[in-house]
PDB file of N, CA and C in Angstrom:
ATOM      1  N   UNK A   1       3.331  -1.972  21.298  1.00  0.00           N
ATOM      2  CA  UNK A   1       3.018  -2.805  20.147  1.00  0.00           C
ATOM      3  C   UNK A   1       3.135  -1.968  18.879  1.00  0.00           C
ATOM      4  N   UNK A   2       4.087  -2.581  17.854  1.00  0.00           N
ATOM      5  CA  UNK A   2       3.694  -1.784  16.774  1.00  0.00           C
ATOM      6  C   UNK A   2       2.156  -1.731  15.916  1.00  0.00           C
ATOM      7  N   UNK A   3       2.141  -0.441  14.948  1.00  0.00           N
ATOM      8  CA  UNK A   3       1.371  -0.052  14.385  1.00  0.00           C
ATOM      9  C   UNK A   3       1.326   0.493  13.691  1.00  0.00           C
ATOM     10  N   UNK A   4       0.401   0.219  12.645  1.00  0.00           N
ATOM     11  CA  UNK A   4       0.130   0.116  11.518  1.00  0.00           C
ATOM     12  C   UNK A   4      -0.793   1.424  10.531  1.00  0.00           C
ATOM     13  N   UNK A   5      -0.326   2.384  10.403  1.00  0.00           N
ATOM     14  CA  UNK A   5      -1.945   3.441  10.068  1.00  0.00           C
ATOM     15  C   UNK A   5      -1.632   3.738   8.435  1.00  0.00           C
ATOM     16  N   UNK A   6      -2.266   3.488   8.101  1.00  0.00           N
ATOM     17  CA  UNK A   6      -2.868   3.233   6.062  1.00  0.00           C
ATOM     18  C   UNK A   6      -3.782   4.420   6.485  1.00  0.00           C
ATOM     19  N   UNK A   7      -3.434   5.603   5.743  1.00  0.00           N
ATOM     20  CA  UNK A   7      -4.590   6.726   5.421  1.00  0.00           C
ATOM     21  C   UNK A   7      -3.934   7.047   3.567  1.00  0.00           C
ATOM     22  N   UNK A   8      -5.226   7.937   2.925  1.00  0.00           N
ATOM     23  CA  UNK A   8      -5.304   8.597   1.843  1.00  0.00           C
ATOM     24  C   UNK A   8      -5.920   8.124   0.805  1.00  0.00           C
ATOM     25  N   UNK A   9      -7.002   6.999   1.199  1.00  0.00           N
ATOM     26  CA  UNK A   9      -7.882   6.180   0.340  1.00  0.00           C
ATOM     27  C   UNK A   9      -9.164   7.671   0.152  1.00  0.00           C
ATOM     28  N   UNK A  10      -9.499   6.991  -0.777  1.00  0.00           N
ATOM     29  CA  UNK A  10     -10.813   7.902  -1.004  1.00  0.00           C
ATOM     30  C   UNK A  10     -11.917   7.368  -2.294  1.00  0.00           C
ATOM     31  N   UNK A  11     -12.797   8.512  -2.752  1.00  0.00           N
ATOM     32  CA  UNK A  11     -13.856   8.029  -4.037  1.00  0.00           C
ATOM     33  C   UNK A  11     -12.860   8.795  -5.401  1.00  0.00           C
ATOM     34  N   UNK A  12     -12.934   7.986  -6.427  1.00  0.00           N
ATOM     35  CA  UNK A  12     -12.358   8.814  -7.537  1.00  0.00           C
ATOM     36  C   UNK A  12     -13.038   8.163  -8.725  1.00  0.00           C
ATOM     37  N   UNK A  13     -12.705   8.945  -9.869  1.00  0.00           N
ATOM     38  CA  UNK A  13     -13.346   8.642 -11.078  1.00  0.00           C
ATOM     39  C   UNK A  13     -11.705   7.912 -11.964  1.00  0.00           C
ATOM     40  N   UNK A  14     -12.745   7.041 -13.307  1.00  0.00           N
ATOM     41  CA  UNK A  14     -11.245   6.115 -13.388  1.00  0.00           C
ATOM     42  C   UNK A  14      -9.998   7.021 -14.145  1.00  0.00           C
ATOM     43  N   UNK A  15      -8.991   6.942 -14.392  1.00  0.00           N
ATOM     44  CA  UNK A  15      -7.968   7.658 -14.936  1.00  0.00           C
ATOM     45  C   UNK A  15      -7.471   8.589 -13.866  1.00  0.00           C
ATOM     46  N   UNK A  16      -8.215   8.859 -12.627  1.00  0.00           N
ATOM     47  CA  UNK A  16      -7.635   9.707 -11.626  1.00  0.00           C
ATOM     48  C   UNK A  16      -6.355   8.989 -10.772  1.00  0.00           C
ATOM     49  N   UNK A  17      -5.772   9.908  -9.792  1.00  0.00           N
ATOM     50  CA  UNK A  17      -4.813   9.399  -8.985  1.00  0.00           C
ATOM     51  C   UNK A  17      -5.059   9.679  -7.704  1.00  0.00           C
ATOM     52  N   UNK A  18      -4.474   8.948  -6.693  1.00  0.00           N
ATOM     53  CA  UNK A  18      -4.435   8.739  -5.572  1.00  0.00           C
ATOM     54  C   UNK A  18      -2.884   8.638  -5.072  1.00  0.00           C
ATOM     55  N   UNK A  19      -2.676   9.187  -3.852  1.00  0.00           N
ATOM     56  CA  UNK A  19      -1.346   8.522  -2.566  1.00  0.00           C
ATOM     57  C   UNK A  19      -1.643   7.963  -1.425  1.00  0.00           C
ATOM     58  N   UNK A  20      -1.695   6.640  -1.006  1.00  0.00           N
ATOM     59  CA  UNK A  20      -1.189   6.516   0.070  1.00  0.00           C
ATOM     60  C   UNK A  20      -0.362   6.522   0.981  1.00  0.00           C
ATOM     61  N   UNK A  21      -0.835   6.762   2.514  1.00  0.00           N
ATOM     62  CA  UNK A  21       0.580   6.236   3.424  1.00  0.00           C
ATOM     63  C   UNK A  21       0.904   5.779   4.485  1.00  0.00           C
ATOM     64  N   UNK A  22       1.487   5.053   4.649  1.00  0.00           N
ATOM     65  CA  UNK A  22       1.765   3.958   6.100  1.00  0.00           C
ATOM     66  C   UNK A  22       2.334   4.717   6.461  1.00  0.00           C
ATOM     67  N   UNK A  23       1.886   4.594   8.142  1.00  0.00           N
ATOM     68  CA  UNK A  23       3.471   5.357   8.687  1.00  0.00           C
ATOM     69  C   UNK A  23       3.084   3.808  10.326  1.00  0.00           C
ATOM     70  N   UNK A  24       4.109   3.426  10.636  1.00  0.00           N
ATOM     71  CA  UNK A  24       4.943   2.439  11.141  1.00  0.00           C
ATOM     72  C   UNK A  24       5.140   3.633  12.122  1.00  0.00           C
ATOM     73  N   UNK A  25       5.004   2.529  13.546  1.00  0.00           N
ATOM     74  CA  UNK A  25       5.416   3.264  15.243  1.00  0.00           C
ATOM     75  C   UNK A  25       6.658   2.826  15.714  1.00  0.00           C
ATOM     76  N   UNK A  26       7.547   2.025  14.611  1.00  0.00           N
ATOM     77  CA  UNK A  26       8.674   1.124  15.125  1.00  0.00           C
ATOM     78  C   UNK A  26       9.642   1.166  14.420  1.00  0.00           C
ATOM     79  N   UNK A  27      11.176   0.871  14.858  1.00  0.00           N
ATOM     80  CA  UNK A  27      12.144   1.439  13.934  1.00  0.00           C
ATOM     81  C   UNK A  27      12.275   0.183  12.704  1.00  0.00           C
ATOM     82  N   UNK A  28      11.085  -1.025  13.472  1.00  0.00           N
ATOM     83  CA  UNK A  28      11.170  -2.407  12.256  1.00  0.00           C
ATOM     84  C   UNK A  28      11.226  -1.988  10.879  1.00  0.00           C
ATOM     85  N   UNK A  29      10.313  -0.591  10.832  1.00  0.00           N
ATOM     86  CA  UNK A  29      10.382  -0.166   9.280  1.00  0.00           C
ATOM     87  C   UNK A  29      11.339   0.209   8.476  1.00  0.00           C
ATOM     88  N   UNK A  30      12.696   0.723   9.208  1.00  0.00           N
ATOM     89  CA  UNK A  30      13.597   0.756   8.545  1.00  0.00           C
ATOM     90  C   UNK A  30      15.029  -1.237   7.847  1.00  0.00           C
ATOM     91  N   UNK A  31      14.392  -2.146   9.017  1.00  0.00           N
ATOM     92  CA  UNK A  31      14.781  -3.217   8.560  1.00  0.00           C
ATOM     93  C   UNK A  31      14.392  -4.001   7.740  1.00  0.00           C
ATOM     94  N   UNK A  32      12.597  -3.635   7.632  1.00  0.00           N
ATOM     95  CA  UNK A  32      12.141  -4.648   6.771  1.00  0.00           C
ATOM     96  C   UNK A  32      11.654  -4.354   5.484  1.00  0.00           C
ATOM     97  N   UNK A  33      11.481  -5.111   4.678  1.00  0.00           N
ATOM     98  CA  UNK A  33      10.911  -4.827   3.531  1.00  0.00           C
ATOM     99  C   UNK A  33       9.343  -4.615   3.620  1.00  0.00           C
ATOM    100  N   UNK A  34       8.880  -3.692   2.709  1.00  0.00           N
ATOM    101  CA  UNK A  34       7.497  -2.897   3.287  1.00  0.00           C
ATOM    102  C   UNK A  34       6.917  -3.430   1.829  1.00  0.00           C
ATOM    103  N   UNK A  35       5.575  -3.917   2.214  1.00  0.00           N
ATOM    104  CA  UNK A  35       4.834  -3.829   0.675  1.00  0.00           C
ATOM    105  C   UNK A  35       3.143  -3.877   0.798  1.00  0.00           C
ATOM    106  N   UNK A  36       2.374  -3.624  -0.038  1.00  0.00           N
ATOM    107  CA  UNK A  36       1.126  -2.687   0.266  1.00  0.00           C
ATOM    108  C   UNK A  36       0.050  -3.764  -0.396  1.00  0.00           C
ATOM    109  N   UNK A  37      -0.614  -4.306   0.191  1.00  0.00           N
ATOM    110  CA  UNK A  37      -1.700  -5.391   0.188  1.00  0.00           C
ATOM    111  C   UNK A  37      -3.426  -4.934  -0.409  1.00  0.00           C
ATOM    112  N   UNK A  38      -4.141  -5.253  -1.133  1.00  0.00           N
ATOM    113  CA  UNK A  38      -5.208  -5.167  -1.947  1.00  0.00           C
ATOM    114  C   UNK A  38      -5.762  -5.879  -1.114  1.00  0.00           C
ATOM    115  N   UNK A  39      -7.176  -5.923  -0.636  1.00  0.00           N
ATOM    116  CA  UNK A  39      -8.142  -7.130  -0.232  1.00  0.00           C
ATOM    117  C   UNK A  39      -9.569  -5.975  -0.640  1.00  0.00           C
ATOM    118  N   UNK A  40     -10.150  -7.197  -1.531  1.00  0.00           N
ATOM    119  CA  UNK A  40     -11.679  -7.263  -2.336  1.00  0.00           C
ATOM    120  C   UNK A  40     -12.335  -7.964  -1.123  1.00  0.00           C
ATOM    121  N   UNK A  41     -13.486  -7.361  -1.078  1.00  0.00           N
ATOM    122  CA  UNK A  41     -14.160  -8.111  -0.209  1.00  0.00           C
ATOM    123  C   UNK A  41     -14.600  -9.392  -0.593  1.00  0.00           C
ATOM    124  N   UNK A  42     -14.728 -10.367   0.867  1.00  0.00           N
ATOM    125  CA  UNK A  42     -14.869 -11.678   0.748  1.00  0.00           C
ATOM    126  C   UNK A  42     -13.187 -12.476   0.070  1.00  0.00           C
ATOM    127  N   UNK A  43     -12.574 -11.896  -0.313  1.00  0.00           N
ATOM    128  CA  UNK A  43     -11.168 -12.293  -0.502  1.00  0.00           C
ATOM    129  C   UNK A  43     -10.101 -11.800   0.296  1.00  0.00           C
ATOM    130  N   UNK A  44      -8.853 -12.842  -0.182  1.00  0.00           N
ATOM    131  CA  UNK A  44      -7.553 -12.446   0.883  1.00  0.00           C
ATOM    132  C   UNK A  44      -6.985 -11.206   0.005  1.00  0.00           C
ATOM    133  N   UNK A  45      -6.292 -10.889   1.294  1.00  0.00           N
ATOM    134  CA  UNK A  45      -5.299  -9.788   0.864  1.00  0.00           C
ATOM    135  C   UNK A  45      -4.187 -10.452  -0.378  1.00  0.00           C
ATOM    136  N   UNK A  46      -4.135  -9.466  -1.341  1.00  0.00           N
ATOM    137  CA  UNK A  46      -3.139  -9.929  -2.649  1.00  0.00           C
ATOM    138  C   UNK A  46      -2.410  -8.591  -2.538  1.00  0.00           C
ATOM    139  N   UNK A  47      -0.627  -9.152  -2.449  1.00  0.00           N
ATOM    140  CA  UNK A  47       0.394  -8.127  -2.661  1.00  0.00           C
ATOM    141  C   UNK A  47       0.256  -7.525  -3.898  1.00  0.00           C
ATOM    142  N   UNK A  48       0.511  -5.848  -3.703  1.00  0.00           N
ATOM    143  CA  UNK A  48       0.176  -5.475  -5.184  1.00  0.00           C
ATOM    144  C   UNK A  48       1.320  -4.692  -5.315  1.00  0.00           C
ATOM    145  N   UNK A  49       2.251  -4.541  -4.204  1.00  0.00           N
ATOM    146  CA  UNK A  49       3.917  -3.852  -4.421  1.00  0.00           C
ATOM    147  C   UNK A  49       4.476  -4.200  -3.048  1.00  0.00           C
ATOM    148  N   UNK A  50       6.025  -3.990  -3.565  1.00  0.00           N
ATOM    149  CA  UNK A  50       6.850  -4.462  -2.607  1.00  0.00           C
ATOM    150  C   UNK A  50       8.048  -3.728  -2.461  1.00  0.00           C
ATOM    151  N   UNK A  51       8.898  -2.841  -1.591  1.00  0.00           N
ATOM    152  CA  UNK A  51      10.200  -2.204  -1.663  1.00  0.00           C
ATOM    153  C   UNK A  51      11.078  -2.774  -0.505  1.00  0.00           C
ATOM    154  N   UNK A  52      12.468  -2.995  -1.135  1.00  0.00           N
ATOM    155  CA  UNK A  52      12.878  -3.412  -0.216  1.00  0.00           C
ATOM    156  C   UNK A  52      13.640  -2.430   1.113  1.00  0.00           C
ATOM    157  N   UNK A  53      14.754  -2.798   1.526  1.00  0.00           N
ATOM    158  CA  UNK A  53      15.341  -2.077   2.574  1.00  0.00           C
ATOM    159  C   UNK A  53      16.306  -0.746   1.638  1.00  0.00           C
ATOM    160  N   UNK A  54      16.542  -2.024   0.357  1.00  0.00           N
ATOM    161  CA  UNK A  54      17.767  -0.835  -0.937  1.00  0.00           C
ATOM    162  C   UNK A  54      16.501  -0.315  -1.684  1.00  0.00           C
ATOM    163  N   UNK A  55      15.615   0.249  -1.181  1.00  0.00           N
ATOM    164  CA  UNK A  55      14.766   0.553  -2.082  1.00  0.00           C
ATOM    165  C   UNK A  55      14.365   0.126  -3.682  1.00  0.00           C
ATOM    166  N   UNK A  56      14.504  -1.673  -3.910  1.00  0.00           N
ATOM    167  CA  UNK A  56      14.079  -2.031  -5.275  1.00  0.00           C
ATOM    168  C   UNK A  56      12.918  -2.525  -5.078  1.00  0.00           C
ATOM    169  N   UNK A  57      12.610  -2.102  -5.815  1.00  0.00           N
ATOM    170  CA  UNK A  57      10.411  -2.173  -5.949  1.00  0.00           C
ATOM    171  C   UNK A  57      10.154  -3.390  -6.767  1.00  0.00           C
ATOM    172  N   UNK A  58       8.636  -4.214  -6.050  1.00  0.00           N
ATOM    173  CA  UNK A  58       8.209  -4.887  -7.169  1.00  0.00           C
ATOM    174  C   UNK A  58       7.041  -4.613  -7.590  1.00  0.00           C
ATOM    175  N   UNK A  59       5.825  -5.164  -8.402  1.00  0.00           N
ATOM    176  CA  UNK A  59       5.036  -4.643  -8.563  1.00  0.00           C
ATOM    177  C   UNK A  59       4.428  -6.043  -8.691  1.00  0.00           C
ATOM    178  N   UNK A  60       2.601  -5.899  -8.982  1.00  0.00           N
ATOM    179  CA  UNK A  60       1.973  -7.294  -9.522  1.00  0.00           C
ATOM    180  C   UNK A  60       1.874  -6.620 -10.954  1.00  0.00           C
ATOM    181  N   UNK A  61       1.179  -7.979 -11.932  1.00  0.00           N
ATOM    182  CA  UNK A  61       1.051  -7.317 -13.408  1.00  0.00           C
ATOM    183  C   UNK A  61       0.080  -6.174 -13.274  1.00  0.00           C
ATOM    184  N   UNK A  62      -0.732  -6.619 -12.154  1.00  0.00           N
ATOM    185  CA  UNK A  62      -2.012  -5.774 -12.290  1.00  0.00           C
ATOM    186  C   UNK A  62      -1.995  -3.988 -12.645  1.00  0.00           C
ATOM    187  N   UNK A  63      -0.960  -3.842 -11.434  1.00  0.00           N
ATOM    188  CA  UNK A  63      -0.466  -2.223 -11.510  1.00  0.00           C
ATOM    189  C   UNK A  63       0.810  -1.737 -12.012  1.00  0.00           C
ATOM    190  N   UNK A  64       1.656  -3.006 -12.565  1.00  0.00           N
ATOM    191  CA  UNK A  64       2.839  -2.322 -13.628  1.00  0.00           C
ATOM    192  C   UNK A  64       2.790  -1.059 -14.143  1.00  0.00           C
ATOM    193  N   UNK A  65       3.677  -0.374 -13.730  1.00  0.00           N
ATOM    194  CA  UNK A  65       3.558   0.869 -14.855  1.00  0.00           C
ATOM    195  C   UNK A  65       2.675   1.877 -14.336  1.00  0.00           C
ATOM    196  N   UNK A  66       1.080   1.920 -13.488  1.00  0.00           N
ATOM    197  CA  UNK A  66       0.586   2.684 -12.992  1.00  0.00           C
ATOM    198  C   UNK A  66       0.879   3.088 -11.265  1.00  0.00           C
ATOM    199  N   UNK A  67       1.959   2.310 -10.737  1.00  0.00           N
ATOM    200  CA  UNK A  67       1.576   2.539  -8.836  1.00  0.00           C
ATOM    201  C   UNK A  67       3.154   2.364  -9.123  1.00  0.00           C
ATOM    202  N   UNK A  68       3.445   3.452  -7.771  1.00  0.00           N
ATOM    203  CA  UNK A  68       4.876   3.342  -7.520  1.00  0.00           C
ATOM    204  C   UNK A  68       4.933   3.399  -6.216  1.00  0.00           C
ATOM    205  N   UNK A  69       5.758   1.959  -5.937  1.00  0.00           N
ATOM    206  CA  UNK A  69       6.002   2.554  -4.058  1.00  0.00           C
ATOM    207  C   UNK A  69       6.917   3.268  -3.699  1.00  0.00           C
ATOM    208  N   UNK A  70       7.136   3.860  -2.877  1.00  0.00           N
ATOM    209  CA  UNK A  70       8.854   4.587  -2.152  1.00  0.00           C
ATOM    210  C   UNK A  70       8.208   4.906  -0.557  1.00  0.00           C
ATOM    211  N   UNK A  71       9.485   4.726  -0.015  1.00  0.00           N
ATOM    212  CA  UNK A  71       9.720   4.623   1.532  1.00  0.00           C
ATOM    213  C   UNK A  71      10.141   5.275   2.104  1.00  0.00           C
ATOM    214  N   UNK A  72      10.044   6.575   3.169  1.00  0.00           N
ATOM    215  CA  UNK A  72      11.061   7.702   3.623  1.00  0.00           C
ATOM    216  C   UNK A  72      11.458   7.130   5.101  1.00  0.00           C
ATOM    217  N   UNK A  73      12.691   6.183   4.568  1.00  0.00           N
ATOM    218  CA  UNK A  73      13.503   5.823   6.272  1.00  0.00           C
ATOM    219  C   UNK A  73      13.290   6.447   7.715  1.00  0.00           C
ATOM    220  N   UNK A  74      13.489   7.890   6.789  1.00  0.00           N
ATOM    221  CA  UNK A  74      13.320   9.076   8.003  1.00  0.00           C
ATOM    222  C   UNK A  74      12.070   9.245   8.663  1.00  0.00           C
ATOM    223  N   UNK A  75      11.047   9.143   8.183  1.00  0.00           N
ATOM    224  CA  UNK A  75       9.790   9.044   8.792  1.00  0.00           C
ATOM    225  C   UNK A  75       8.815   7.928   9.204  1.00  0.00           C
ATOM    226  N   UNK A  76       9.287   6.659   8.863  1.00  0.00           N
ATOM    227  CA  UNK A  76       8.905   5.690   8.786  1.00  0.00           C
ATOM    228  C   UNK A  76       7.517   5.213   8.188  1.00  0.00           C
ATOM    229  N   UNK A  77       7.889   5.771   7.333  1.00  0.00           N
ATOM    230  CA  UNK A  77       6.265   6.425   5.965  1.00  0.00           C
ATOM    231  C   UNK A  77       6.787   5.340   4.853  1.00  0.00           C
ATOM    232  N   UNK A  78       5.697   4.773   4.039  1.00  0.00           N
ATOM    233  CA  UNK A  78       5.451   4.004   2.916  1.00  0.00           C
ATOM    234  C   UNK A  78       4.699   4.587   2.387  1.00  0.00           C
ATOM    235  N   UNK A  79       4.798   4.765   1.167  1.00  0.00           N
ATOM    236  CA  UNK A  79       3.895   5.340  -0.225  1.00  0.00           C
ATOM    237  C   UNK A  79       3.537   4.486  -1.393  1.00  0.00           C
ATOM    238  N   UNK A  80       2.239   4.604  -1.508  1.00  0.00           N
ATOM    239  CA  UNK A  80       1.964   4.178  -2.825  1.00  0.00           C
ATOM    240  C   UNK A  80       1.284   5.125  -3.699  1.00  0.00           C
ATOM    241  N   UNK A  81       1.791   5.700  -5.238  1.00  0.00           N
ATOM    242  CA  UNK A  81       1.215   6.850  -5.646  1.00  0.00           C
ATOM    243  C   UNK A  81       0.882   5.882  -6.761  1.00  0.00           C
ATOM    244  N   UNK A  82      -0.808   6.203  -6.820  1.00  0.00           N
ATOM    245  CA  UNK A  82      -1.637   5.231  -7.463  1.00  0.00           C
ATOM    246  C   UNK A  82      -2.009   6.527  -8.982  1.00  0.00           C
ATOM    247  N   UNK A  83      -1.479   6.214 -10.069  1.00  0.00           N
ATOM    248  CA  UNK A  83      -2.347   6.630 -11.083  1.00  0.00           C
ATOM    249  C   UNK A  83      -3.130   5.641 -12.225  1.00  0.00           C
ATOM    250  N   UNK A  84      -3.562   6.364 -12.694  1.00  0.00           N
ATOM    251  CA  UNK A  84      -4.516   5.961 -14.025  1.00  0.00           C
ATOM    252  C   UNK A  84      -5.039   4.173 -13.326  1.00  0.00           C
ATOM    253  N   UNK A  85      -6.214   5.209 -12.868  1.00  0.00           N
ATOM    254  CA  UNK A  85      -6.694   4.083 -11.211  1.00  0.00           C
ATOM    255  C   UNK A  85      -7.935   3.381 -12.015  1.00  0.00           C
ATOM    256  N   UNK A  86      -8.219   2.123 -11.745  1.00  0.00           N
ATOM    257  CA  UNK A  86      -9.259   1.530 -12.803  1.00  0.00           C
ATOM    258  C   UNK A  86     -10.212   0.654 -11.707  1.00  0.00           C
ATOM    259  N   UNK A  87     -11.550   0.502 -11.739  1.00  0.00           N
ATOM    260  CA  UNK A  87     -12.463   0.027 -11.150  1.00  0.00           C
ATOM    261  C   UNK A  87     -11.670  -1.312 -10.716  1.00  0.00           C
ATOM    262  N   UNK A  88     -11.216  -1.750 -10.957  1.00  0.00           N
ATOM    263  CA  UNK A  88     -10.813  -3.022 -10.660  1.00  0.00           C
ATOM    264  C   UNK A  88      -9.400  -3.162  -9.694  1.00  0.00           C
ATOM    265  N   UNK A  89      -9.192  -1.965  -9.111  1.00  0.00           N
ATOM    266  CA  UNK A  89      -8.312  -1.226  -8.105  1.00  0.00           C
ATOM    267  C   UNK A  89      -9.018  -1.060  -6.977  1.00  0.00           C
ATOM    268  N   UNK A  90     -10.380  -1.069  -6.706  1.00  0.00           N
ATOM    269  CA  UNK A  90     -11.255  -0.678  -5.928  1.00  0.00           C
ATOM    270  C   UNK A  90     -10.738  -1.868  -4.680  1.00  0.00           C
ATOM    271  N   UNK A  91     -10.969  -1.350  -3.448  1.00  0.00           N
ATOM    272  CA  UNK A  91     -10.718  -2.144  -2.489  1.00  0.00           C
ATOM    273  C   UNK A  91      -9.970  -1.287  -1.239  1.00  0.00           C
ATOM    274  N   UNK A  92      -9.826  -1.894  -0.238  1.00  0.00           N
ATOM    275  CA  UNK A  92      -8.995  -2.022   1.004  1.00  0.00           C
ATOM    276  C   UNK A  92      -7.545  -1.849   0.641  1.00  0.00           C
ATOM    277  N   UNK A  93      -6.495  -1.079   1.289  1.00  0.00           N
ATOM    278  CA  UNK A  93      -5.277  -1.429   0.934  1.00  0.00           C
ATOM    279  C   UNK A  93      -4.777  -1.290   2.295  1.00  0.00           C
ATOM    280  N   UNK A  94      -3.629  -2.378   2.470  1.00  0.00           N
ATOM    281  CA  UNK A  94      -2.986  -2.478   3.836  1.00  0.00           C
ATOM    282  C   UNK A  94      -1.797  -2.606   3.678  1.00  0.00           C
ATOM    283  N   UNK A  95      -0.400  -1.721   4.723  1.00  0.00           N
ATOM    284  CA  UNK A  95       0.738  -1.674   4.576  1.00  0.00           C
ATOM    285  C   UNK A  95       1.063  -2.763   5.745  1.00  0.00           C
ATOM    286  N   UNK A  96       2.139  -3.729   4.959  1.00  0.00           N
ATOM    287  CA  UNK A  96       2.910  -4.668   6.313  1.00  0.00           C
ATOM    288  C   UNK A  96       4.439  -4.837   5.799  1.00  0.00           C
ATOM    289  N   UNK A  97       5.019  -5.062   7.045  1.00  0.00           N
ATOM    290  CA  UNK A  97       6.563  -5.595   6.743  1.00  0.00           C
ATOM    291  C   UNK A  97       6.694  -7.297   5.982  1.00  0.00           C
ATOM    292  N   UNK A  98       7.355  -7.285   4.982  1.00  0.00           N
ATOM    293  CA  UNK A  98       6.747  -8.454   4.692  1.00  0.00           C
ATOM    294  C   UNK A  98       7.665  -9.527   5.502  1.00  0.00           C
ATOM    295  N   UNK A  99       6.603 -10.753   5.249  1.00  0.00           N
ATOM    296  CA  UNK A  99       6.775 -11.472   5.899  1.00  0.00           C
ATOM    297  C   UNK A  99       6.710 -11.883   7.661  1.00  0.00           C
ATOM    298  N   UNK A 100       5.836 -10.591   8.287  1.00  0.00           N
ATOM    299  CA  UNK A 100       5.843 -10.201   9.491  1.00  0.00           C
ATOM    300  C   UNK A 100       4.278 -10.895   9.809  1.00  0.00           C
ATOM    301  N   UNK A 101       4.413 -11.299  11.041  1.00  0.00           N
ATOM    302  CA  UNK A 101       3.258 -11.952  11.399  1.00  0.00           C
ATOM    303  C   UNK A 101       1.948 -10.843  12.732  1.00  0.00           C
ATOM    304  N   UNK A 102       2.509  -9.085  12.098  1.00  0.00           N
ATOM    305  CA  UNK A 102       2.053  -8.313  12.981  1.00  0.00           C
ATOM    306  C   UNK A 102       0.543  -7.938  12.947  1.00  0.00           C
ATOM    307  N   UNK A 103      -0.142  -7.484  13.443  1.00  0.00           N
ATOM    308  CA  UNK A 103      -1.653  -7.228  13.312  1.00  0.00           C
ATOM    309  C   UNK A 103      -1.521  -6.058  12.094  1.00  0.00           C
ATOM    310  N   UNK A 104      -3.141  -6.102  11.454  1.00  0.00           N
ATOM    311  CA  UNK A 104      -3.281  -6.074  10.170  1.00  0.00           C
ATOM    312  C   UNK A 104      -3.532  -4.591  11.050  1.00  0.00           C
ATOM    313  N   UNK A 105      -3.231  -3.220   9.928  1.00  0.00           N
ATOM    314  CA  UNK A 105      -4.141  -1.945  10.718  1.00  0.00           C
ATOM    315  C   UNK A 105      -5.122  -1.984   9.957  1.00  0.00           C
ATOM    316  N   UNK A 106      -5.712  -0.658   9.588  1.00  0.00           N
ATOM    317  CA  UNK A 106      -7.701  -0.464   9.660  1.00  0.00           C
ATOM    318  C   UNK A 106      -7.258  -0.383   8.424  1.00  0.00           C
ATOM    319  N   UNK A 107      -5.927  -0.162   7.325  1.00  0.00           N
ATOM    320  CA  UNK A 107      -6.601   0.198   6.133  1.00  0.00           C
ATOM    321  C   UNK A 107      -7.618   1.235   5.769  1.00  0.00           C
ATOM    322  N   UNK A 108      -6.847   1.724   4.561  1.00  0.00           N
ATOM    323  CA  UNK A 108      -7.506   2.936   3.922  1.00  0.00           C
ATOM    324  C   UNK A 108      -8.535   2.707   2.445  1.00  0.00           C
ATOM    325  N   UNK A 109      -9.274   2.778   2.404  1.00  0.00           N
ATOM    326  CA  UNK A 109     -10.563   2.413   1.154  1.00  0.00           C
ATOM    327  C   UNK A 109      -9.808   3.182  -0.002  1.00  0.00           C
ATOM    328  N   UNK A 110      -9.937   2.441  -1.012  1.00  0.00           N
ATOM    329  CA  UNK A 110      -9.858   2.991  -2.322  1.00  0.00           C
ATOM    330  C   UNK A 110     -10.938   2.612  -3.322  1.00  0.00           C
ATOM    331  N   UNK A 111     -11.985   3.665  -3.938  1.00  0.00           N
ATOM    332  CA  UNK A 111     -13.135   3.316  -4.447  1.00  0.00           C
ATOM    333  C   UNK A 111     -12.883   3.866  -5.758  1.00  0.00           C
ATOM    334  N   UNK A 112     -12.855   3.527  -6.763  1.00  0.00           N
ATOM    335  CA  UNK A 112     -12.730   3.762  -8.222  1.00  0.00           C
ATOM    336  C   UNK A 112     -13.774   3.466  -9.357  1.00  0.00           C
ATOM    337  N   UNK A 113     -14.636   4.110  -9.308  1.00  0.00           N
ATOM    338  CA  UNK A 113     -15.872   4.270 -10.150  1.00  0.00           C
ATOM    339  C   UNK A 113     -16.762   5.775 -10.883  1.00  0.00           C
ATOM    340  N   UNK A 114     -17.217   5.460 -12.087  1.00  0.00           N
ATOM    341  CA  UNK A 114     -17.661   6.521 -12.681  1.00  0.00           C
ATOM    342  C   UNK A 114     -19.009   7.044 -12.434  1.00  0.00           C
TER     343      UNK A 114
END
C-alpha cells in the first residue's frame, strides 16, 4: 500500500521559516501531481500548493509569495519551504497526489506563535 510520511513541522516564532517533506513509497509520485494540504482543527483540509508532473506550481492567496513547493522525481520527496510563517499558518499539513483517493498519512504540525 502506498504511503504517505509528512515530517519537518515544528514550534516557531512568526517571520521564521520552516521545510517540509513528503516522501511517497510508490513510483505514483513521479505521475501525479503532488500538492500539500492545511487542516485547522475541526475543519477540512484546504489546498495551500500544488506542483505538477512539469513542475508548475500553484499556490492559495494565503501563502503567495511566502511557500514554495518543488519535487525531487529522484527521491520521491515533496517540499514545501515555508517562510515569513504567520499564526494563521498554524495547523496540520498533509502531502497527497492530487486527486487520489489514497489514505491521508499522520501529517506533520506546524505551530506559529509568539
Amino acid at each position: 500500500q502506498v504511503q504517505l510520511v509528512e515530517s519537518g513541522g515544528g514550534f516557531v516564532q512568526p517571520g521564521e521559516s520552516l521545510t517540509l517533506s513528503c516522501t511517497v513509497s510508490d513510483r505514483i509520485f513521479r505521475l501525479a501531481s503532488m500538492g500539500w494540504y492545511r487542516r485547522d482543527p475541526g475543519k477540512q483540509r484546504e489546498l495551500v500548493a500544488l506542483i505538477t508532473r512539469a513542475h508548475v506550481s500553484n499556490y492559495s492567496d494565503a501563502v503567495k509569495g511566502r511557500f514554495t513547493i518543488s519535487r525531487d522525481d529522484d527521491k520521491n520527496t515533496l517540499y514545501l519551504q515555508m517562510n515569513s510563517l504567520k499564526p494563521e499558518d498554524t495547523g496540520s499539513y498533509y502531502c497527497m497526489p492530487i486527486g487520489s483517493s489514497l489514505p491521508w498519512g499522520q501529517g506533520t504540525q506546524v505551530t506559529v506563535s509568539s
